[in-house]
Protein backbone atom coordinates (compact mmCIF):
# COMPACT_ATOMS: atom_id res chain seq x y z
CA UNK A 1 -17.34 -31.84 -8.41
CA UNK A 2 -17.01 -28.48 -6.52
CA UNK A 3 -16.76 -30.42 -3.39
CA UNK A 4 -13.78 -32.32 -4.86
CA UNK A 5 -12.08 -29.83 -5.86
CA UNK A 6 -12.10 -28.21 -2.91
CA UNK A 7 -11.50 -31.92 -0.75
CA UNK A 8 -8.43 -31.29 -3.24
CA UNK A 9 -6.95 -28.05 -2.22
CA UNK A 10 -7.36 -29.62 1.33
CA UNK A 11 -5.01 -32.05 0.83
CA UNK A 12 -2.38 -30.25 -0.67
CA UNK A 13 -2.14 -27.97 2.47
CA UNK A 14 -2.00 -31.14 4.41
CA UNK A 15 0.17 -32.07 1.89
CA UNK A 16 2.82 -29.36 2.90
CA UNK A 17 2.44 -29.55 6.79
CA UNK A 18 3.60 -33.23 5.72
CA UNK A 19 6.45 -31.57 3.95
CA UNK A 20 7.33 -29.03 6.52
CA UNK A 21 7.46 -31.49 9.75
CA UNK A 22 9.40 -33.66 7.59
CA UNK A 23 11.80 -31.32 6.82
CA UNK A 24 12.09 -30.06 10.53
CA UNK A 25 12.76 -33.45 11.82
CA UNK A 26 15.91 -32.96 9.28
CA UNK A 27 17.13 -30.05 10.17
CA UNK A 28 16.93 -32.00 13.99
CA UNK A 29 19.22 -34.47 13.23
CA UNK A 30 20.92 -32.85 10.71
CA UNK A 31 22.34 -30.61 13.37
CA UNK A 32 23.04 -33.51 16.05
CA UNK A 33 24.77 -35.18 13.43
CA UNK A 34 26.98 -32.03 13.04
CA UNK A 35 27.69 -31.23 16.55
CA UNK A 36 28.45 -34.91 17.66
CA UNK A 37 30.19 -36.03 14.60
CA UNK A 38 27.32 -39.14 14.34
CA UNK A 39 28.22 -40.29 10.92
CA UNK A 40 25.17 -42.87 11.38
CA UNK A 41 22.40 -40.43 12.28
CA UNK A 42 24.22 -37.97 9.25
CA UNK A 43 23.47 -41.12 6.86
CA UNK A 44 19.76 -41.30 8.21
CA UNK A 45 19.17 -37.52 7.02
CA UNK A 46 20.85 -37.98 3.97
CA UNK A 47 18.45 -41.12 2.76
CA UNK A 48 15.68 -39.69 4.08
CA UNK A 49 15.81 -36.44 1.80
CA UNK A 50 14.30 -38.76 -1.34
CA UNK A 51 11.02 -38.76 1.15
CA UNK A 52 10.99 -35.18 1.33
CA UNK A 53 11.71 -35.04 -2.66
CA UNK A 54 9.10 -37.65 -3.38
CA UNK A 55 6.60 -35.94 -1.68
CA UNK A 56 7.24 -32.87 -3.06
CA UNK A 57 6.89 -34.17 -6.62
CA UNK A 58 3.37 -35.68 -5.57
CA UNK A 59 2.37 -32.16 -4.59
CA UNK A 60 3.14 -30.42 -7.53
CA UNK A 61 2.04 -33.43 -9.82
CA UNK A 62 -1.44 -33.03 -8.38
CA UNK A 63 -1.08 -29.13 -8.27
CA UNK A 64 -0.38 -28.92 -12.20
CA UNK A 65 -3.31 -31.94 -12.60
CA UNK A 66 -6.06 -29.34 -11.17
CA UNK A 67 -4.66 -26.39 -12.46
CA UNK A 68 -4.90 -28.49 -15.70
CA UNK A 69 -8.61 -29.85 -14.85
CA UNK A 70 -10.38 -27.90 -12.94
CA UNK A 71 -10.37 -24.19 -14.34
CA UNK A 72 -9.59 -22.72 -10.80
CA UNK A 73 -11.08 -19.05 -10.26
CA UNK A 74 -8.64 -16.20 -8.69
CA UNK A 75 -8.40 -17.51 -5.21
CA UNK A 76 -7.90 -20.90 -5.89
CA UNK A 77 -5.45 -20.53 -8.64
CA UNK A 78 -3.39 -18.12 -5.95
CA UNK A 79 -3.34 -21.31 -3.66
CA UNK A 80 -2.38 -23.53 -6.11
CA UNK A 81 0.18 -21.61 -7.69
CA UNK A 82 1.66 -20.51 -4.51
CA UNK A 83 1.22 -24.74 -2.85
CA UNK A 84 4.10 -25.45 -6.08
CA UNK A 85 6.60 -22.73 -4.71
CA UNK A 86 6.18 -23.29 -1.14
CA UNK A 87 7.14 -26.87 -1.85
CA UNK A 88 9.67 -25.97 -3.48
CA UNK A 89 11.60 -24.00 -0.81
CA UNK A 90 10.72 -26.62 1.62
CA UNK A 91 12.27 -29.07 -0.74
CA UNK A 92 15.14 -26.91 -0.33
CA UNK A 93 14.96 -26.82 3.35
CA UNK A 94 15.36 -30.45 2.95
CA UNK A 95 18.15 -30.31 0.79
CA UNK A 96 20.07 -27.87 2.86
CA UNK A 97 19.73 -30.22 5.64
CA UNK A 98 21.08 -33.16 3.94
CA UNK A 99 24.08 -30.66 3.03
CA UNK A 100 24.98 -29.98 6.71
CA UNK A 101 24.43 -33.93 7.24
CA UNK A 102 27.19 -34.84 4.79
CA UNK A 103 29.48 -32.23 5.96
CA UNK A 104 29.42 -34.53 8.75
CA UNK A 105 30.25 -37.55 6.67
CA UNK A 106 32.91 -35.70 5.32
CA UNK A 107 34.95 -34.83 8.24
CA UNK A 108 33.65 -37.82 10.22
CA UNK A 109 35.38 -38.74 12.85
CA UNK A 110 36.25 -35.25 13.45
CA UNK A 111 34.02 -32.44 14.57
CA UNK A 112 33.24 -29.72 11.67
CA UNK A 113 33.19 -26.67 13.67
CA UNK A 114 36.17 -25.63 15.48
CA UNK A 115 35.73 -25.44 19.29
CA UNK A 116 35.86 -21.55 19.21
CA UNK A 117 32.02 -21.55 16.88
CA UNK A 118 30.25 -24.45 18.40
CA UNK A 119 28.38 -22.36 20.54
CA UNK A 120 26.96 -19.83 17.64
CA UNK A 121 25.93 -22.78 15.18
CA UNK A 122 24.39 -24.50 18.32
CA UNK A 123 22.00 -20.93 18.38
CA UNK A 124 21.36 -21.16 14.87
CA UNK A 125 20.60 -24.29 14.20
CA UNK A 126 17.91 -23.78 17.19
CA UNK A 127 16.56 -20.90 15.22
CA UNK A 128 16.41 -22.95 11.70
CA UNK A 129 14.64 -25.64 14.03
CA UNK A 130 12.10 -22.96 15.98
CA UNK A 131 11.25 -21.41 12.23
CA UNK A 132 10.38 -24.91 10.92
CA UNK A 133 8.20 -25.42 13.74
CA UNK A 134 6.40 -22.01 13.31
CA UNK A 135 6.02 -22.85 9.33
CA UNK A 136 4.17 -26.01 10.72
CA UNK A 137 2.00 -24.11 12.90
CA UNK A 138 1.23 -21.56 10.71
CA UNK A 139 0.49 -23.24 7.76
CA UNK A 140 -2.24 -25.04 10.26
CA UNK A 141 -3.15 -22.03 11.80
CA UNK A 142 -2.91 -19.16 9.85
CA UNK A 143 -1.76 -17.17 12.65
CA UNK A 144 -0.18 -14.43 11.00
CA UNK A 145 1.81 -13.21 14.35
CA UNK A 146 4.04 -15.94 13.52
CA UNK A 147 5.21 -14.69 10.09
CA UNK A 148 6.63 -11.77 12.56
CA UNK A 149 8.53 -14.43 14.49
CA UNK A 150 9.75 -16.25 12.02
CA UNK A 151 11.30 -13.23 10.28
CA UNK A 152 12.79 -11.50 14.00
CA UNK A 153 14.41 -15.34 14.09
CA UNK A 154 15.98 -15.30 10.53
CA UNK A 155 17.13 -11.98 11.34
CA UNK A 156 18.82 -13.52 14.15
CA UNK A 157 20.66 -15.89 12.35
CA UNK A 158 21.44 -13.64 9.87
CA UNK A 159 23.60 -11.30 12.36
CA UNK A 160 25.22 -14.72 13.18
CA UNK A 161 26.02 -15.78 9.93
CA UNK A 162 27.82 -12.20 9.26
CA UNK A 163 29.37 -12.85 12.51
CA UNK A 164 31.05 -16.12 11.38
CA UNK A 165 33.05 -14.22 8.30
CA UNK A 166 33.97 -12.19 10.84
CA UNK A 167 35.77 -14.22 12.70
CA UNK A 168 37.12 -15.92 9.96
CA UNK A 169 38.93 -12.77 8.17
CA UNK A 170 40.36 -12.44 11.75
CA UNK A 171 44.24 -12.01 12.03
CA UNK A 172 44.20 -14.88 14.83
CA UNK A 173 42.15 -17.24 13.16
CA UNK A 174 44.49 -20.11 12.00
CA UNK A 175 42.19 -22.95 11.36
CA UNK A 176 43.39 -24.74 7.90
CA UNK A 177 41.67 -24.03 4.40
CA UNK A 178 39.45 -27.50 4.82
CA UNK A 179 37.80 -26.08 8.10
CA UNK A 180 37.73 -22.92 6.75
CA UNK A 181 35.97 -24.05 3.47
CA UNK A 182 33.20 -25.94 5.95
CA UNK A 183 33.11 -23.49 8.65
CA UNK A 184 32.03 -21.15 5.89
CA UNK A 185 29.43 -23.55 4.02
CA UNK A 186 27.82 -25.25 7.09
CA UNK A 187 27.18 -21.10 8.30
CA UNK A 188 25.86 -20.68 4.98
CA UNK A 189 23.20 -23.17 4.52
CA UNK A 190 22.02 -22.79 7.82
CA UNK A 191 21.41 -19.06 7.05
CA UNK A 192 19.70 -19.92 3.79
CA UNK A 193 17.80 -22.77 6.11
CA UNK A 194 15.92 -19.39 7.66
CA UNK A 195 16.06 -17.61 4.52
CA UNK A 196 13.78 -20.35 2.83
CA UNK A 197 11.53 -20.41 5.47
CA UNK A 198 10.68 -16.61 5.24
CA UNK A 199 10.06 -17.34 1.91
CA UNK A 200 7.32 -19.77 2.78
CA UNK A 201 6.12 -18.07 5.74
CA UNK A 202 5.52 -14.67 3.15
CA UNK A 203 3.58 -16.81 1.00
CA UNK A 204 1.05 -17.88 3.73
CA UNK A 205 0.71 -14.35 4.59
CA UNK A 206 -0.18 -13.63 1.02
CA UNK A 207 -2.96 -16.10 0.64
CA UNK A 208 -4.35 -15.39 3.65
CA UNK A 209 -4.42 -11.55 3.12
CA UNK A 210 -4.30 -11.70 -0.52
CA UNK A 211 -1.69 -8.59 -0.43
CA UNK A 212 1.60 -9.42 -1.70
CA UNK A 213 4.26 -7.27 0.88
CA UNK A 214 7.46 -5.84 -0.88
CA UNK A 215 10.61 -7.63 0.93
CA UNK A 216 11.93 -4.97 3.62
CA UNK A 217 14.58 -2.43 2.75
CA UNK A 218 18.78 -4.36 3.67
């Protein structure tokens, strides 16, 4: 049985490296969908999030079945308990993906971003992209270096992010209300994108360590 159990816990980290690739291929196309106004490849994200939800749903149904079953002692419970909200905020990274993808639908057969903030969304949707990988290799891993990465990149896109309002309260900028409204929300869930993926990367760090790390000072 103890062999099971543990065959178990296997499978729901495999379980989330499922997740996690899944969600990076996403944020992929998500973003070339975005950039090159490709309503079809936007519509391919979109159906594909119910894969990332169904799978998540299988995790944390067979999470809650061996928390339910099996009695799990301290360490185990930790990586059970913390499988169900790492899936969560990949489900999320999913989810903010699919956002980006219909902002595309939206203004399809325009462009979202204005010519003057291609460039910056081009740099952090290569950061979202570079974090998902690292949350794949990690999570295989367990190099903990790459939790340092993976916040120095959010970081990055954070600075970007501010940079975008920015521009916007800017005297000169005279884009319309529409682009405004979706040059704000596209910058926003690509910052939350990263933010999710700290999230995930903190909670690897704290089963392999087992020493939960206060979130740094703003």
């Amino acid at each position: 049985m103890r062999k099971l159990f543990q065959e178990d816990l296997h499978n729901l980290g495999d379980q989330l490296s499922d997740i996690a690739v899944l969600v990076t291929e996403a944020m992929e196309k998500a973003y070339r969908s975005f950039e090159m106004a490709d309503v079809q490849l936007a519509e391919e994200v979109i159906a594909a999030d119910a894969r990332i939800d169904a799978k998540q749903s299988d995790l944390d149904e067979k999470a809650i079945e061996l928390l339910a079953l099996q009695g799990p002692v301290a360490s185990d419970l930790r990586l059970i308990v913390g499988a169900l909200r790492m899936s969560t905020s990949l489900e999320r990274m999913g989810d903010l993906a699919r956002h980006i993808a219909q902002l595309t639908r939206l203004r399809y057969p325009d462009t979202v971003a204005p010519a003057a903030l291609v460039e910056v969304y081009r740099k952090m949707a290569e950061k979202d992209v570079a974090i998902a990988k690292k949350l794949v290799e990690l999570m295989v891993t367990r190099q903990l270096e790459l939790v340092a990465e993976i916040h120095s990149l959010n970081e990055q896109i954070n600075e970007m992010h501010a940079g975008i309002f920015i521009t916007i309260a800017r005297p000169g900028w005279e884009a319309s209300a529409a682009t405004t409204a979706d040059v704000t929300l596209a910058s926003r869930y690509f910052e939350r994108f990263g933010d999710h993926g700290v999230s995930v990367a903190r909670k690897i760090q704290y089963l392999v360590t087992g020493e939960w790390e206060p979130e740094p000072a703003a």
